[in-house]
C-alpha atoms as a PDB file:
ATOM      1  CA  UNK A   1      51.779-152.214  38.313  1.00  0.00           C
ATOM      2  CA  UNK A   2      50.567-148.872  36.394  1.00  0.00           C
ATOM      3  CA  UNK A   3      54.029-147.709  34.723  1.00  0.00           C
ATOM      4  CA  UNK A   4      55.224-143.849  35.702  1.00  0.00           C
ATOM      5  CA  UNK A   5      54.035-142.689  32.137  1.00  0.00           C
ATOM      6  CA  UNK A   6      50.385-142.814  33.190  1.00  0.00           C
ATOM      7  CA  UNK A   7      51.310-140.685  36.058  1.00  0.00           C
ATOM      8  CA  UNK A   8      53.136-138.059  34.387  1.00  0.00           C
ATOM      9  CA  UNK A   9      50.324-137.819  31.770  1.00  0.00           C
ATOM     10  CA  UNK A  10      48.064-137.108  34.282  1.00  0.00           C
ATOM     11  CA  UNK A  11      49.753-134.986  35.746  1.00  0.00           C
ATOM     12  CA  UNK A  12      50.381-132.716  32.702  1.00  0.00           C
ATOM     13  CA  UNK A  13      47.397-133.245  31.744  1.00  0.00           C
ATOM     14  CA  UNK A  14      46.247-131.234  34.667  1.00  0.00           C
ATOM     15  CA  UNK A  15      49.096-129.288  34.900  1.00  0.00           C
ATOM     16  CA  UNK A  16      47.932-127.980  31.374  1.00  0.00           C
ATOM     17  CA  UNK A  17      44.290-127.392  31.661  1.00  0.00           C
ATOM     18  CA  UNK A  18      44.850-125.509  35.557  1.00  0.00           C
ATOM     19  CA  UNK A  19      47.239-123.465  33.214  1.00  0.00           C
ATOM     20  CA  UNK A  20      44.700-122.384  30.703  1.00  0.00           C
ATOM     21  CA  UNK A  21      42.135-121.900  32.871  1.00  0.00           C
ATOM     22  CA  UNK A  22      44.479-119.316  34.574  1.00  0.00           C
ATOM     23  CA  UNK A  23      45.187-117.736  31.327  1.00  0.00           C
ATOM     24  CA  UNK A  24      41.808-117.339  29.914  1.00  0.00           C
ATOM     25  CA  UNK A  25      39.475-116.876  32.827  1.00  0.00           C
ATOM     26  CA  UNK A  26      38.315-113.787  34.146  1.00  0.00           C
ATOM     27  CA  UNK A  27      36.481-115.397  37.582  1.00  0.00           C
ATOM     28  CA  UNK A  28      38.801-114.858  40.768  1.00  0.00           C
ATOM     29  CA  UNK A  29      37.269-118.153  42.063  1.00  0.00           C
ATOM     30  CA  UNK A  30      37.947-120.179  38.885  1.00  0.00           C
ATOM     31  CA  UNK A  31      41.046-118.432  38.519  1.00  0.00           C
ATOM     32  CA  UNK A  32      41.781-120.058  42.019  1.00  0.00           C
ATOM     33  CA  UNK A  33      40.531-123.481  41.008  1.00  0.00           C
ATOM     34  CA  UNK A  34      42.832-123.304  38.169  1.00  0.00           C
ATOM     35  CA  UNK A  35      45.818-122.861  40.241  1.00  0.00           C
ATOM     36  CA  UNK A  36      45.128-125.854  42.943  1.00  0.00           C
ATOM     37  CA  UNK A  37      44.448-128.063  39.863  1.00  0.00           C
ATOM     38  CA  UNK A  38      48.818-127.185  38.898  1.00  0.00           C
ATOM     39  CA  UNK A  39      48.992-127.423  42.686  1.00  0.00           C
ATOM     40  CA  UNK A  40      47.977-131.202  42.421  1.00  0.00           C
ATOM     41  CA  UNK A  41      49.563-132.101  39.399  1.00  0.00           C
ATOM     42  CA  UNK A  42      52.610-131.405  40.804  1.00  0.00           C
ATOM     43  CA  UNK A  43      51.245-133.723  44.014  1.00  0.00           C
ATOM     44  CA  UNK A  44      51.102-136.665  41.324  1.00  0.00           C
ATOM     45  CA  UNK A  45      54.729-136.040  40.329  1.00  0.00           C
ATOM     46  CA  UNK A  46      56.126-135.828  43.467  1.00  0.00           C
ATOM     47  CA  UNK A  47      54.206-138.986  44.547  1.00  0.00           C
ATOM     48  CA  UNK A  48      54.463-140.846  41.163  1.00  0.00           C
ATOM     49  CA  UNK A  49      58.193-140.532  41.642  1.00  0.00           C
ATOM     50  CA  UNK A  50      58.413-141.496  45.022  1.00  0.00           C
ATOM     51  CA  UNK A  51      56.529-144.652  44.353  1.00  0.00           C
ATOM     52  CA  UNK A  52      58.734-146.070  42.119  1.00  0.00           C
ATOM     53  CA  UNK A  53      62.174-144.955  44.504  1.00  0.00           C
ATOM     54  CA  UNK A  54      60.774-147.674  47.632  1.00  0.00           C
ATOM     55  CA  UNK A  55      63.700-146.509  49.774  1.00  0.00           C
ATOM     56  CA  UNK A  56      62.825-143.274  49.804  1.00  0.00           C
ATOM     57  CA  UNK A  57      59.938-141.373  50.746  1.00  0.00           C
ATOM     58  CA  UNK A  58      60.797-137.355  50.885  1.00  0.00           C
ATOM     59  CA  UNK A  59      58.540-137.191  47.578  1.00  0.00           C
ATOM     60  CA  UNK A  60      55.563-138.192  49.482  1.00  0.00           C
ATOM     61  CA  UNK A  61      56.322-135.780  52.134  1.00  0.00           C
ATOM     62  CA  UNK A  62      56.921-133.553  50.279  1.00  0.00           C
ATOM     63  CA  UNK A  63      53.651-133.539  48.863  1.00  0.00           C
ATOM     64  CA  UNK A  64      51.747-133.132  51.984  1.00  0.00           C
ATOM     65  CA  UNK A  65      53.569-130.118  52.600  1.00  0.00           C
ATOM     66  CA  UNK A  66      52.472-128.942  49.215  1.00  0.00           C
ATOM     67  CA  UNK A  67      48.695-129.940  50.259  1.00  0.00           C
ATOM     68  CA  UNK A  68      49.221-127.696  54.070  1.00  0.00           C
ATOM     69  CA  UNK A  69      50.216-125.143  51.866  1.00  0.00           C
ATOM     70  CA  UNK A  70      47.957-124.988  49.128  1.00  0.00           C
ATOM     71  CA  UNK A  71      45.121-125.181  51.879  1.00  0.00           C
ATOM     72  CA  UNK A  72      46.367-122.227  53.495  1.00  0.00           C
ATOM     73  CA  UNK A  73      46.882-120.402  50.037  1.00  0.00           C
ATOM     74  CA  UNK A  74      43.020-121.117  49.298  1.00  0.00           C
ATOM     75  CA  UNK A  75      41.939-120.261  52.520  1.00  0.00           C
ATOM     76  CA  UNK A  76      43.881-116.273  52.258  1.00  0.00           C
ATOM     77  CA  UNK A  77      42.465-116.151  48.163  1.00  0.00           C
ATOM     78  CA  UNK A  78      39.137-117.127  49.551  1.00  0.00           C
ATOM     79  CA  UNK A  79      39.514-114.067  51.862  1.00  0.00           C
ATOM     80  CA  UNK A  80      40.967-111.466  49.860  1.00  0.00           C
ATOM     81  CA  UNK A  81      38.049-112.200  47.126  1.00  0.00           C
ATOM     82  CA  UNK A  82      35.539-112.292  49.788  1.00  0.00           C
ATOM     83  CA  UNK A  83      36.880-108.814  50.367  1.00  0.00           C
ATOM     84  CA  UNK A  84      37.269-107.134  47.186  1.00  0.00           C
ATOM     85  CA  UNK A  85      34.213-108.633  46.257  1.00  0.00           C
ATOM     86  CA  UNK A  86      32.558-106.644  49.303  1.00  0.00           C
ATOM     87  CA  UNK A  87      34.449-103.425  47.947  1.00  0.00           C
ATOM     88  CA  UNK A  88      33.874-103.731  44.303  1.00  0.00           C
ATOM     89  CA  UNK A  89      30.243-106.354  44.357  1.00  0.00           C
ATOM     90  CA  UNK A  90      32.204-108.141  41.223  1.00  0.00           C
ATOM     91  CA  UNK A  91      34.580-111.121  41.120  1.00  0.00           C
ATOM     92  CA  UNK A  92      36.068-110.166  37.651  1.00  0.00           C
ATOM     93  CA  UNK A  93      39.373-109.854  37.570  1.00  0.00           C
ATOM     94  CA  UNK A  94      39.775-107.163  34.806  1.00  0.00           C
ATOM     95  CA  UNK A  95      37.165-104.963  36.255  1.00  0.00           C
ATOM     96  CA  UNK A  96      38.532-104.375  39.989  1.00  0.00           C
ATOM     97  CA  UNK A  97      41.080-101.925  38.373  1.00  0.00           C
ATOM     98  CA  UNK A  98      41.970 -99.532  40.735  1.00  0.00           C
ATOM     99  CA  UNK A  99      43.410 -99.380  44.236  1.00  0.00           C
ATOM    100  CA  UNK A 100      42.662 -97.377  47.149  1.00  0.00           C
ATOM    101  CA  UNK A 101      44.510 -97.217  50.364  1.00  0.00           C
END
């Protein structure tokens, strides 16, 4: 049986480098691939944890809540860039600076 450790490492792991990509990159899309990689680090936790409580199962379903609801989060980014992409024909962050009603 893989011990809980492995699973948390992962899981910062993941946690860490979805973190810096949100930090440091100037891409809307990566910038959204950054955030569903945190997204699914947290999935590990809640599942890692859940694994070793056998009784118990809300961590589990917990986590496919998370996954409806980072779908639908992906699926409104997806749009909104799609937009502002149409509006401004860039999908860097630091140059769509302005906003017009």
């Amino acid at each position: 049986m893989i011990p809980a450790e492995h699973f948390l490492y992962l899981a910062i792991t993941l946690f860490c480098i979805g973190l810096v990509i949100v930090i440091t990159k100037k891409n809307a899309i990566v910038v959204l691939m950054g955030v569903e990689l945190m997204l699914n680090a947290a999935n590990i936790n809640l599942v890692a944890f859940s694994r070793f409580d056998a009784l118990h199962l809300q961590g589990q379903v917990f986590s496919l809540f998370v996954i409806v609801v980072a779908a639908a989060e992906a699926a409104v980014a997806l749009a909104i860039v799609l937009k502002v992409y149409s509006y401004y024909k860039t999908s860097e962050l630091d140059k769509v600076n302005e906003l017009k009603g």
